[in-house]
N, C-alpha and C. Protein backbone atom coordinates (compact mmCIF):
# COMPACT_ATOMS: atom_id res chain seq x y z
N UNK A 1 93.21 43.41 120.29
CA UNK A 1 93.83 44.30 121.27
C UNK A 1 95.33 44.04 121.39
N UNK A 2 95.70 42.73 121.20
CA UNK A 2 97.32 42.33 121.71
C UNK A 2 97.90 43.16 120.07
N UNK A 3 97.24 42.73 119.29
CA UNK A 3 98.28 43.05 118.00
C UNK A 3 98.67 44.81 117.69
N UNK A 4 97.46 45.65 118.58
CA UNK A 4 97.46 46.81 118.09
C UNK A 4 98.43 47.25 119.65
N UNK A 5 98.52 46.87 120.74
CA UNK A 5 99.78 46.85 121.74
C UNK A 5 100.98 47.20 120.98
N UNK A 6 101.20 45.71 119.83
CA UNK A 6 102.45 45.15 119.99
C UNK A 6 102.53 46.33 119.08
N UNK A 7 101.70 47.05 117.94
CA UNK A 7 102.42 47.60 117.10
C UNK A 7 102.79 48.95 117.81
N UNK A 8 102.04 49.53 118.57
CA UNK A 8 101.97 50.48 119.41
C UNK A 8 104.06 50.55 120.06
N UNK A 9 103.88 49.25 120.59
CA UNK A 9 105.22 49.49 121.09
C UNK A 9 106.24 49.03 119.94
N UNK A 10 106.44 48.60 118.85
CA UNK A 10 107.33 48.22 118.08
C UNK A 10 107.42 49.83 117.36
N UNK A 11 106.45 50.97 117.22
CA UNK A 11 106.95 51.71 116.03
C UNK A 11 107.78 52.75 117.07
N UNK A 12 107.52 52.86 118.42
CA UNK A 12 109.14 53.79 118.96
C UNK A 12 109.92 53.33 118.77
N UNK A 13 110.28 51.80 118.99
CA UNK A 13 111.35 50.97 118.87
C UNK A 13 112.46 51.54 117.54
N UNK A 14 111.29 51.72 116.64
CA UNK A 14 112.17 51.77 114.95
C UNK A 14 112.34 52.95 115.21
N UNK A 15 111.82 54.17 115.62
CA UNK A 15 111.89 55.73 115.54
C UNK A 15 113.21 56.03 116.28
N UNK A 16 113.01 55.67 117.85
CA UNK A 16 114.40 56.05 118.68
C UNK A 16 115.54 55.72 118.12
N UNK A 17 116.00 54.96 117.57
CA UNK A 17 117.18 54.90 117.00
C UNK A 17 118.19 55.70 115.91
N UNK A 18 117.21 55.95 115.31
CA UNK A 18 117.70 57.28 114.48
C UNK A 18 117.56 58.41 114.99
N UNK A 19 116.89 58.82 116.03
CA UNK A 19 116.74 60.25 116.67
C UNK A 19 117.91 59.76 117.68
N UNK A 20 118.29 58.96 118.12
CA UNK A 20 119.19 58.52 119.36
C UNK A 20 120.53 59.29 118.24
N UNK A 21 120.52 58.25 116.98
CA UNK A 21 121.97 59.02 116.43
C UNK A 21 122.17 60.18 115.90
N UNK A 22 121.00 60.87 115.47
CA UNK A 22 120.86 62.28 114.91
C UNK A 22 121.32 63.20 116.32
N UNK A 23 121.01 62.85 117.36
CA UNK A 23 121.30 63.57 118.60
C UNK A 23 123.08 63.07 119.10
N UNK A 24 123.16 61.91 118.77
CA UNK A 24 124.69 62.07 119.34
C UNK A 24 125.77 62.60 118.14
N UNK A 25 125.38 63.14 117.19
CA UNK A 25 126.13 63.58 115.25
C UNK A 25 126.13 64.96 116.23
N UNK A 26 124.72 65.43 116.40
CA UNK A 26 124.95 66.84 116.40
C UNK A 26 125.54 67.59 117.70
N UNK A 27 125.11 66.45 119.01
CA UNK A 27 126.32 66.79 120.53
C UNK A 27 127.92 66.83 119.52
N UNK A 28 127.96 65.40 119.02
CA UNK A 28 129.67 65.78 118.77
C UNK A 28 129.92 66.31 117.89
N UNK A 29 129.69 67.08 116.94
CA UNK A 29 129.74 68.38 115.97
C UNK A 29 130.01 69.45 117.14
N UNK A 30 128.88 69.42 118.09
CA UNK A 30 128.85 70.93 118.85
C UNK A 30 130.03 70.72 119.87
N UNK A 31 129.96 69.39 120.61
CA UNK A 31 131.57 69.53 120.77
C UNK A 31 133.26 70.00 120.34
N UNK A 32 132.61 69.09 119.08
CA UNK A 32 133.95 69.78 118.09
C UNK A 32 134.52 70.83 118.13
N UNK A 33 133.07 71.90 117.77
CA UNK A 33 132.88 73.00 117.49
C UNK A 33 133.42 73.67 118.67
N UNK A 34 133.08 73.59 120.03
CA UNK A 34 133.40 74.21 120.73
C UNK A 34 135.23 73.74 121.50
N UNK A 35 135.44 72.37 121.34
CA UNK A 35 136.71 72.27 121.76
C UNK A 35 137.73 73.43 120.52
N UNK A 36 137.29 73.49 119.87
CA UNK A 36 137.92 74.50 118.10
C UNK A 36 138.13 75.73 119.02
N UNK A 37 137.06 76.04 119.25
CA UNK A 37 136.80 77.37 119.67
C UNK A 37 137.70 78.01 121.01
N UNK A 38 137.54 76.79 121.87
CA UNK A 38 138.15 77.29 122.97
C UNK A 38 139.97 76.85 122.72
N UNK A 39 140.56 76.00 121.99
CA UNK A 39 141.44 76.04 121.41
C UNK A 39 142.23 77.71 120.89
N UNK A 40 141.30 77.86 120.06
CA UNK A 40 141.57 79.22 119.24
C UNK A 40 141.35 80.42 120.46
N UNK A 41 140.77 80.49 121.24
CA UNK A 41 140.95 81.67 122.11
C UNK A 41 142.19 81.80 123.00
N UNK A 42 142.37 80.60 123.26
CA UNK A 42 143.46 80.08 123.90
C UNK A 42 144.97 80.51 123.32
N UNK A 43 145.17 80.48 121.78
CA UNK A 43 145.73 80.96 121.33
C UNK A 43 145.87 82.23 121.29
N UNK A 44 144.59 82.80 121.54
CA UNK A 44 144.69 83.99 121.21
C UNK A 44 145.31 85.26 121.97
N UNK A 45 144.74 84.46 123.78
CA UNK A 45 145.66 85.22 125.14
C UNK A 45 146.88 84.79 124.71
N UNK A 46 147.41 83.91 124.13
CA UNK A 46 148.55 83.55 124.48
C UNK A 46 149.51 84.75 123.33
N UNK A 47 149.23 84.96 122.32
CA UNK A 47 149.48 85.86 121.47
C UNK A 47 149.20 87.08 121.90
N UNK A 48 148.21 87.54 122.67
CA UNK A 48 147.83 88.88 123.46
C UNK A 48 149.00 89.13 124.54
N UNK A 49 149.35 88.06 124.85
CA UNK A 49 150.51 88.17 126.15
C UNK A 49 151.54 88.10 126.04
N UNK A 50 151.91 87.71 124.54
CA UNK A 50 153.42 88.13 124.05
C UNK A 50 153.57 89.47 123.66
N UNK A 51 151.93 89.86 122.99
CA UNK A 51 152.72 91.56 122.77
C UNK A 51 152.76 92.23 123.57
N UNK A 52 152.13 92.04 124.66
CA UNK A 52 152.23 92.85 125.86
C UNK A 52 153.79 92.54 126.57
């Protein structure tokens, strides 16, 4: 019973860690992505408000 515990709790142990970093790659990609984005719109009033 103790050994099939321990393995029980050792195989999340190994799993979370790579899902922990696969999840913080793809937050800061989508960050990226969106600081880009709101960058570029930003530009874009600002260019809208010179031709006006």
């Amino acid at each position: 019973m103790k050994s099939e515990k321990q393995q029980q709790q050792s195989v999340p142990m190994t799993i979370q860690p790579s899902v922990l970093r696969q999840n913080n790659s793809l937050s800061s990609l989508l960050n990226s992505e969106n600081h880009q984005q709101s960058n570029s719109l930003k530009n874009q009033t600002k260019n809208n408000g010179q031709n006006f």
